[in-house]
PDB file of N, CA and C in Angstrom:
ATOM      1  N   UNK A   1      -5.968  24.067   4.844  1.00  0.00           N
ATOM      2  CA  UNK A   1      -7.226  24.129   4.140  1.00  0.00           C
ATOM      3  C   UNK A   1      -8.339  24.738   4.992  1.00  0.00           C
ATOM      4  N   UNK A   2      -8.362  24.329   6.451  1.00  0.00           N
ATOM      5  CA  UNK A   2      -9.442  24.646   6.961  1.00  0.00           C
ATOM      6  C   UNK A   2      -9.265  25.729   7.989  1.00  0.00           C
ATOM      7  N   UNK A   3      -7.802  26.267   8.230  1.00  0.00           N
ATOM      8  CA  UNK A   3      -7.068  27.153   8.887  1.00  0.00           C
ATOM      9  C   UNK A   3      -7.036  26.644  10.350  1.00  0.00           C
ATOM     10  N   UNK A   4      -7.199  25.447  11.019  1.00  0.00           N
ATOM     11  CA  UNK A   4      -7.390  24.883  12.396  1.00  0.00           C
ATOM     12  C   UNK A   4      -7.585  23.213  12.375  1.00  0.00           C
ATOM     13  N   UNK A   5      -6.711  22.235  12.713  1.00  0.00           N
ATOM     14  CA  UNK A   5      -7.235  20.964  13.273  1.00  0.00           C
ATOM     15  C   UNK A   5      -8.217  20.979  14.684  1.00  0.00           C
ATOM     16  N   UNK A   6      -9.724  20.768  14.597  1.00  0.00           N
ATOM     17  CA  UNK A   6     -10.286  20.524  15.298  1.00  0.00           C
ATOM     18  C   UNK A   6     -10.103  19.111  15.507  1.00  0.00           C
ATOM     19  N   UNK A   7     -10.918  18.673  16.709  1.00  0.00           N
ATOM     20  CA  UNK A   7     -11.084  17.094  17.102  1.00  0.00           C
ATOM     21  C   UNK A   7     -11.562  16.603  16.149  1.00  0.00           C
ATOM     22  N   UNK A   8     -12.648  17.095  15.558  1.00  0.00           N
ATOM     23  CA  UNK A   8     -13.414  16.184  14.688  1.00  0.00           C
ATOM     24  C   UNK A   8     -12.924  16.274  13.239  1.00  0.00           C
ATOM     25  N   UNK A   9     -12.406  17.213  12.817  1.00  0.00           N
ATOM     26  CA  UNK A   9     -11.142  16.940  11.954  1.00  0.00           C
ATOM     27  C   UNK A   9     -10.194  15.895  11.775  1.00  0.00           C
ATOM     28  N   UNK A  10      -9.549  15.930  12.927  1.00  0.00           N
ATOM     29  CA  UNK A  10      -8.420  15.216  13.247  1.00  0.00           C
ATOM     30  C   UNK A  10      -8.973  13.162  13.703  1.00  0.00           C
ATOM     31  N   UNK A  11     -10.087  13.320  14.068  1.00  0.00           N
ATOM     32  CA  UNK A  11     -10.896  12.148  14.221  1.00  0.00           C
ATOM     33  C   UNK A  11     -11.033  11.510  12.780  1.00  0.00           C
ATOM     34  N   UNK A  12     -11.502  12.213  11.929  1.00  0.00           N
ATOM     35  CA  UNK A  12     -12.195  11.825  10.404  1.00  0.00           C
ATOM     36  C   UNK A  12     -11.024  11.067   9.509  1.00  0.00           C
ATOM     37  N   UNK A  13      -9.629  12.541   9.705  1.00  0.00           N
ATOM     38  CA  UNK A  13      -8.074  12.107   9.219  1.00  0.00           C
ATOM     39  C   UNK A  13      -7.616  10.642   9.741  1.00  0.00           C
ATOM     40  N   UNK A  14      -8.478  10.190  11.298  1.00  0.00           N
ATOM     41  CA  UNK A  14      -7.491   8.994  11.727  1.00  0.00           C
ATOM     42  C   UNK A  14      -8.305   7.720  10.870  1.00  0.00           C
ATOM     43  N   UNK A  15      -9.580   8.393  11.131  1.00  0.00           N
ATOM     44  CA  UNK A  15     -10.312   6.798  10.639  1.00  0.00           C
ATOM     45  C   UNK A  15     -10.444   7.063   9.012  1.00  0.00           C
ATOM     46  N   UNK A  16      -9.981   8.081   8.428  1.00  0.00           N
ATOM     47  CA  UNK A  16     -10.145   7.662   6.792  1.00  0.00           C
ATOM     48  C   UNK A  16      -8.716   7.120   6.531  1.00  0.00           C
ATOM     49  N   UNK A  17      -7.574   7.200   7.685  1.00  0.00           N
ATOM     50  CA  UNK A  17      -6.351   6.264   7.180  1.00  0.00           C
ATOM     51  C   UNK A  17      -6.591   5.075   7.273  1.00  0.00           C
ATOM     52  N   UNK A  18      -7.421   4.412   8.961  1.00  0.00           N
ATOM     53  CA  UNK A  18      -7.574   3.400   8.717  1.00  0.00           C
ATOM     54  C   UNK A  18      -8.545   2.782   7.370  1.00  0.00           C
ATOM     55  N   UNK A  19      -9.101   3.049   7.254  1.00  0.00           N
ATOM     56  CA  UNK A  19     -10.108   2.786   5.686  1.00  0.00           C
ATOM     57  C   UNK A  19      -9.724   2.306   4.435  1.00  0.00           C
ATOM     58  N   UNK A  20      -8.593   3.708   4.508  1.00  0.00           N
ATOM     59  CA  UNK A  20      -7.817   3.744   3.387  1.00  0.00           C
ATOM     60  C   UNK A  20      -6.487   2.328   2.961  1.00  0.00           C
ATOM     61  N   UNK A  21      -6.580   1.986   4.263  1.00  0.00           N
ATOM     62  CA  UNK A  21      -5.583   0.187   4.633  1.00  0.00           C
ATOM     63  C   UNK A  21      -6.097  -0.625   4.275  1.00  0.00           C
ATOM     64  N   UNK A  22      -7.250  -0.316   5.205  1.00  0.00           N
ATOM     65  CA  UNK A  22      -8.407  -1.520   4.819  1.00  0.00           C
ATOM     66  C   UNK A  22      -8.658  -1.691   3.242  1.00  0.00           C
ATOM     67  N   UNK A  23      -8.774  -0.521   2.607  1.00  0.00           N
ATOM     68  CA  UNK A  23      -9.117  -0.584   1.178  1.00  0.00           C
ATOM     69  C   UNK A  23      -7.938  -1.462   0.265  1.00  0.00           C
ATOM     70  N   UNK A  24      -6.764  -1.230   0.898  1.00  0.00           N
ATOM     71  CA  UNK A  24      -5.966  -1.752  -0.058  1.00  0.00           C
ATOM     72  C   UNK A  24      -5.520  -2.968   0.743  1.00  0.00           C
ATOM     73  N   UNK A  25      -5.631  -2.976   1.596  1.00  0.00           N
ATOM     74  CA  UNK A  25      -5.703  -4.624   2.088  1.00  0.00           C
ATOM     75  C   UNK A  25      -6.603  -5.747   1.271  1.00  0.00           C
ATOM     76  N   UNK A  26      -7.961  -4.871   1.009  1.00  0.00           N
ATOM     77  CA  UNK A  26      -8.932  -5.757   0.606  1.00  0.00           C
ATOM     78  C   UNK A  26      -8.721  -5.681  -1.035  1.00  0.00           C
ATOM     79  N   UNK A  27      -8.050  -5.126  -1.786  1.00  0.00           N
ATOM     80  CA  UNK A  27      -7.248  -5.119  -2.931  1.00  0.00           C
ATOM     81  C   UNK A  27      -6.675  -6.364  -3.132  1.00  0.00           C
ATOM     82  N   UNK A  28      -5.223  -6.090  -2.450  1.00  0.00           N
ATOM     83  CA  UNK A  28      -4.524  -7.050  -2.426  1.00  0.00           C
ATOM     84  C   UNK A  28      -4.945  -8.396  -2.315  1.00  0.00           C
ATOM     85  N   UNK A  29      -5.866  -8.816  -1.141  1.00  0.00           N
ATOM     86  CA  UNK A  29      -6.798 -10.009  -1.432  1.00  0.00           C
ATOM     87  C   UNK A  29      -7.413 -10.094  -2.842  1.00  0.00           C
ATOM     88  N   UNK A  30      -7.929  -9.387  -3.464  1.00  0.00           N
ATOM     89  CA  UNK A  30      -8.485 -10.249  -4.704  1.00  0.00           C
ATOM     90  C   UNK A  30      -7.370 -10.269  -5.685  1.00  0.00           C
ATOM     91  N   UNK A  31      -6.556  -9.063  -5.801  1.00  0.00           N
ATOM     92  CA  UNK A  31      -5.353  -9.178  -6.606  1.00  0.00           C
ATOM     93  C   UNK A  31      -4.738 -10.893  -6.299  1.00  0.00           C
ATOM     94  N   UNK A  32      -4.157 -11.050  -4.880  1.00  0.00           N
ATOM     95  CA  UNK A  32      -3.413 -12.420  -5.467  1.00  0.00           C
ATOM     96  C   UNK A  32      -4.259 -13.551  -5.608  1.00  0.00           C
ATOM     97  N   UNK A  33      -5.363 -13.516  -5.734  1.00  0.00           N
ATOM     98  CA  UNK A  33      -6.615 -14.003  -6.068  1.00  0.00           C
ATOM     99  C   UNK A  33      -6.660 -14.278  -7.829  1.00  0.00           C
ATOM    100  N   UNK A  34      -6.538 -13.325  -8.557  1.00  0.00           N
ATOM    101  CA  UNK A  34      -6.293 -12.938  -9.901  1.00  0.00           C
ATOM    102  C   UNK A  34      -5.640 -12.730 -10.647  1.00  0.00           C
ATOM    103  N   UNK A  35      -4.396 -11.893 -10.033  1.00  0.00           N
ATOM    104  CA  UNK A  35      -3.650 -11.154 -10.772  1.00  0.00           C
ATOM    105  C   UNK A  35      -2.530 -12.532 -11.470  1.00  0.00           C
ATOM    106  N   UNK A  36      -2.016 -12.370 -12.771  1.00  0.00           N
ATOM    107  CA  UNK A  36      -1.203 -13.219 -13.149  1.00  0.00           C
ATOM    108  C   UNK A  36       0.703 -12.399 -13.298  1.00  0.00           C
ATOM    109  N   UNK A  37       0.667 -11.198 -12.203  1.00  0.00           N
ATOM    110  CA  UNK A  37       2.094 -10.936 -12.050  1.00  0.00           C
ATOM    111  C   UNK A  37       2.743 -11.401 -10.637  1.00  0.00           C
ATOM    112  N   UNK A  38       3.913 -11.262 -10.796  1.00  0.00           N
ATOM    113  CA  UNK A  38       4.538 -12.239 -10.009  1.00  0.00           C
ATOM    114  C   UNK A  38       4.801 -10.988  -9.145  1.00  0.00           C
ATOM    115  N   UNK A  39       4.187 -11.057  -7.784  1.00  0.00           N
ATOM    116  CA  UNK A  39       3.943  -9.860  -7.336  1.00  0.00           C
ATOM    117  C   UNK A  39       3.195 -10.598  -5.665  1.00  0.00           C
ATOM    118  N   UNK A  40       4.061 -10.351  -4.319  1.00  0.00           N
ATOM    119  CA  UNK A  40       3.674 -11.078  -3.335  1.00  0.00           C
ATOM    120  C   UNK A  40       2.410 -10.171  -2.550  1.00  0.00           C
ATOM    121  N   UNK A  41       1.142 -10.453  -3.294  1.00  0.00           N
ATOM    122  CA  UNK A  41       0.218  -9.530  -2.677  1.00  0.00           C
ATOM    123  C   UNK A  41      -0.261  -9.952  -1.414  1.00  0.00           C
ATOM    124  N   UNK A  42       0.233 -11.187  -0.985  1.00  0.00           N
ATOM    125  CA  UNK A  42      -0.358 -11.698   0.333  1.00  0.00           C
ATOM    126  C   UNK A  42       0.363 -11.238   1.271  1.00  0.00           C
ATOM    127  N   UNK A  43       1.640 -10.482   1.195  1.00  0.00           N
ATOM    128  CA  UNK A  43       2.436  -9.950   2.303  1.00  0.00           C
ATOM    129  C   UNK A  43       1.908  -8.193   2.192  1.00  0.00           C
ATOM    130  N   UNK A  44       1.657  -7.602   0.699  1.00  0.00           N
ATOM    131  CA  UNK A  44       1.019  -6.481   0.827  1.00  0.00           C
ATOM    132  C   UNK A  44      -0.472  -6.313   1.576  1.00  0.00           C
ATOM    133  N   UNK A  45      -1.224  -7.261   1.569  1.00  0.00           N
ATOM    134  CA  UNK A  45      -2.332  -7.436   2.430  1.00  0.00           C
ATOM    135  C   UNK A  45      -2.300  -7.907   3.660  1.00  0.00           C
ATOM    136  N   UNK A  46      -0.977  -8.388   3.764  1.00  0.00           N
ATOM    137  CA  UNK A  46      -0.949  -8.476   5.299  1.00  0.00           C
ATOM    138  C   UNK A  46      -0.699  -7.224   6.073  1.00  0.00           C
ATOM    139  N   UNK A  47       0.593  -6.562   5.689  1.00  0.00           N
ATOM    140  CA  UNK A  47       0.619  -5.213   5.927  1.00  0.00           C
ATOM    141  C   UNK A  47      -0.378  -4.366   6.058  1.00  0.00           C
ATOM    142  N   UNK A  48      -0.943  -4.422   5.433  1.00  0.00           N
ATOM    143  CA  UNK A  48      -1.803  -3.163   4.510  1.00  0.00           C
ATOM    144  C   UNK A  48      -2.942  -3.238   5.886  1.00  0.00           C
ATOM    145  N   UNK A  49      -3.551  -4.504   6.186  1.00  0.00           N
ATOM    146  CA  UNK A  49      -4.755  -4.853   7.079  1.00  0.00           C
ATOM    147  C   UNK A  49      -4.197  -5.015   8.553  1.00  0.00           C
ATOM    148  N   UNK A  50      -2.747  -5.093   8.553  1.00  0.00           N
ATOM    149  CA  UNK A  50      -2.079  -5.092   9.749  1.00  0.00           C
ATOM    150  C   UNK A  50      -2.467  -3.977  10.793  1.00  0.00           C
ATOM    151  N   UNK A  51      -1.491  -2.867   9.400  1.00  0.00           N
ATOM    152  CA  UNK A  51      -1.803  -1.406   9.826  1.00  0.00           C
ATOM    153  C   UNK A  51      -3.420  -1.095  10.272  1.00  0.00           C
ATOM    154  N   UNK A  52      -4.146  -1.457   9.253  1.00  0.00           N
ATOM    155  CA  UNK A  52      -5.951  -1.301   9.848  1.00  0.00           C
ATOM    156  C   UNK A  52      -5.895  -1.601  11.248  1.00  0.00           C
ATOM    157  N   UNK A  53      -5.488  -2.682  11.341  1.00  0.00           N
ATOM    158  CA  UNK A  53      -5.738  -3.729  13.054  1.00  0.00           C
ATOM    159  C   UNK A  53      -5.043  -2.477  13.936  1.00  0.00           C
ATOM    160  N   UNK A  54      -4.288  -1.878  13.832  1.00  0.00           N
ATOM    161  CA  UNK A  54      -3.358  -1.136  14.606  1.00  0.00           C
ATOM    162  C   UNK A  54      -3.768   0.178  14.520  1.00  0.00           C
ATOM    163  N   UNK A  55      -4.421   0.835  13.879  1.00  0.00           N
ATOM    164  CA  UNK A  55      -5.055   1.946  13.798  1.00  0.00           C
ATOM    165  C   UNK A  55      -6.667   1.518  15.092  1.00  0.00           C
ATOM    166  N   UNK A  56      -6.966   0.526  14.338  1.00  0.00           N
ATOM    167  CA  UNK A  56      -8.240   0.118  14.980  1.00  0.00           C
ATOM    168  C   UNK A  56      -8.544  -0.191  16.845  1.00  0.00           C
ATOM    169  N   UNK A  57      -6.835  -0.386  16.687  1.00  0.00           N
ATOM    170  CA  UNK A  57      -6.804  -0.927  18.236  1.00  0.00           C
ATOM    171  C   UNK A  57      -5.948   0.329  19.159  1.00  0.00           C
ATOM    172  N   UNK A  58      -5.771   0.661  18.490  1.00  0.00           N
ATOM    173  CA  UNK A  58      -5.556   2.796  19.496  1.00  0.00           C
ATOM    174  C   UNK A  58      -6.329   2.796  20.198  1.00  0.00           C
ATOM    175  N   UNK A  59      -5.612   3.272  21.352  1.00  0.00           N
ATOM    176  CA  UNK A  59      -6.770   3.719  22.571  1.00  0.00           C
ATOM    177  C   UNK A  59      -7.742   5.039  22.244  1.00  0.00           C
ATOM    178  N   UNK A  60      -7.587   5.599  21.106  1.00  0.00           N
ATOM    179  CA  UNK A  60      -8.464   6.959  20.930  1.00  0.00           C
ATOM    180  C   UNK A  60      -9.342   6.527  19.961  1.00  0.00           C
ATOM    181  N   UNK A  61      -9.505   5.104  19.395  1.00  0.00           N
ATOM    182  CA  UNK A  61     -10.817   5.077  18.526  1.00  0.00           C
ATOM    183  C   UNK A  61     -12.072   5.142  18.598  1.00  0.00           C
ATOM    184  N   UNK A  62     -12.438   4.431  19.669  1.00  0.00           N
ATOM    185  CA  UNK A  62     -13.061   5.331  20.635  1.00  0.00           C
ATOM    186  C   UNK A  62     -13.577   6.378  20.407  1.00  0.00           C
ATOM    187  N   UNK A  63     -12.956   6.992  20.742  1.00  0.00           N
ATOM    188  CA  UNK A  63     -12.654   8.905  20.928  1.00  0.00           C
ATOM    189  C   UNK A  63     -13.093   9.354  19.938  1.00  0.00           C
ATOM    190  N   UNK A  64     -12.150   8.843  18.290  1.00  0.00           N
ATOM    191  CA  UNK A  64     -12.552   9.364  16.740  1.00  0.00           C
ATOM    192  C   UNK A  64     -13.801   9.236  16.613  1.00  0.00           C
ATOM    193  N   UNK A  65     -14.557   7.695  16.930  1.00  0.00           N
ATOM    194  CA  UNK A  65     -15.892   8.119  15.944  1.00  0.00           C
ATOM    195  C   UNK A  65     -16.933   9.116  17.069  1.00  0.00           C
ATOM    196  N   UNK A  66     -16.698   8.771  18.253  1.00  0.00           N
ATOM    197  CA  UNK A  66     -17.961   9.895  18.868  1.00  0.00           C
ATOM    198  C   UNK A  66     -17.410  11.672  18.135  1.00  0.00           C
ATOM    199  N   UNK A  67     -15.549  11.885  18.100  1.00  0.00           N
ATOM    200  CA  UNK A  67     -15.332  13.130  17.849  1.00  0.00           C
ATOM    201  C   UNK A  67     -15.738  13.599  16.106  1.00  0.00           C
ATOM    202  N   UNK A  68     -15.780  12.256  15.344  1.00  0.00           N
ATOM    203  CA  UNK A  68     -15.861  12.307  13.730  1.00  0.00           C
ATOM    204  C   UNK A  68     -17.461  12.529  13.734  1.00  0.00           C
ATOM    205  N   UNK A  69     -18.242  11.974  14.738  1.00  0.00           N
ATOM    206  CA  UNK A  69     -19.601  12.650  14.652  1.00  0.00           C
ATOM    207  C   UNK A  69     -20.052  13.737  14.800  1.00  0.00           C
ATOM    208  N   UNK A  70     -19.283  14.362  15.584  1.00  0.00           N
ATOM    209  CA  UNK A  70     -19.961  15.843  15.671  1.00  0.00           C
ATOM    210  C   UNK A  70     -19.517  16.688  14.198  1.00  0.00           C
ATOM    211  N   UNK A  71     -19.778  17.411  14.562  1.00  0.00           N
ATOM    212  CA  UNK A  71     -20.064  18.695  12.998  1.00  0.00           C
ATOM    213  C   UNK A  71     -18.803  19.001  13.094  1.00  0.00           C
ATOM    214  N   UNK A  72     -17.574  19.097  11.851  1.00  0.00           N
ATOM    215  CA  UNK A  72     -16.310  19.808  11.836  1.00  0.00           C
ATOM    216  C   UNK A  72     -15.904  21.517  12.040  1.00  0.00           C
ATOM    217  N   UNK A  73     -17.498  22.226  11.914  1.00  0.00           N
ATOM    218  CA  UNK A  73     -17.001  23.312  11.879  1.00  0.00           C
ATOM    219  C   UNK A  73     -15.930  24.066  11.366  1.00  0.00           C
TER     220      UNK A  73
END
């Protein structure tokens, strides 16, 4: 799309995955909260926010948001 992964590219890609966990982590919490299917959303939100924790705890996160701040060019 953009013909080059820059840093700050590649910064934005790491932390909108983590986000994107987080988002459905925090799903899954109100789902088995609500939902009336028989459906183990407390192990999908464990996962789901696991992965967040593990994205979050990379030694380059750090790195992403000072590199997700600068301009992508």
């Amino acid at each position: 799309y953009f013909g080059e992964v820059t840093p700050s590219r590649w910064a934005r890609l790491q932390l909108m995955k983590m986000m994107s966990e987080f988002r459905e982590g925090m799903w899954a919490v109100v789902q088995q909260a609500i939902s009336t299917l028989d459906t183990d959303f407390v192990s999908y939100a464990d996962e789901r926010l696991g992965n967040c924790e593990r994205l979050a705890a990379r030694p380059q996160f750090e790195q992403w948001l000072v590199d997700a701040a600068a301009p992508a060019l």
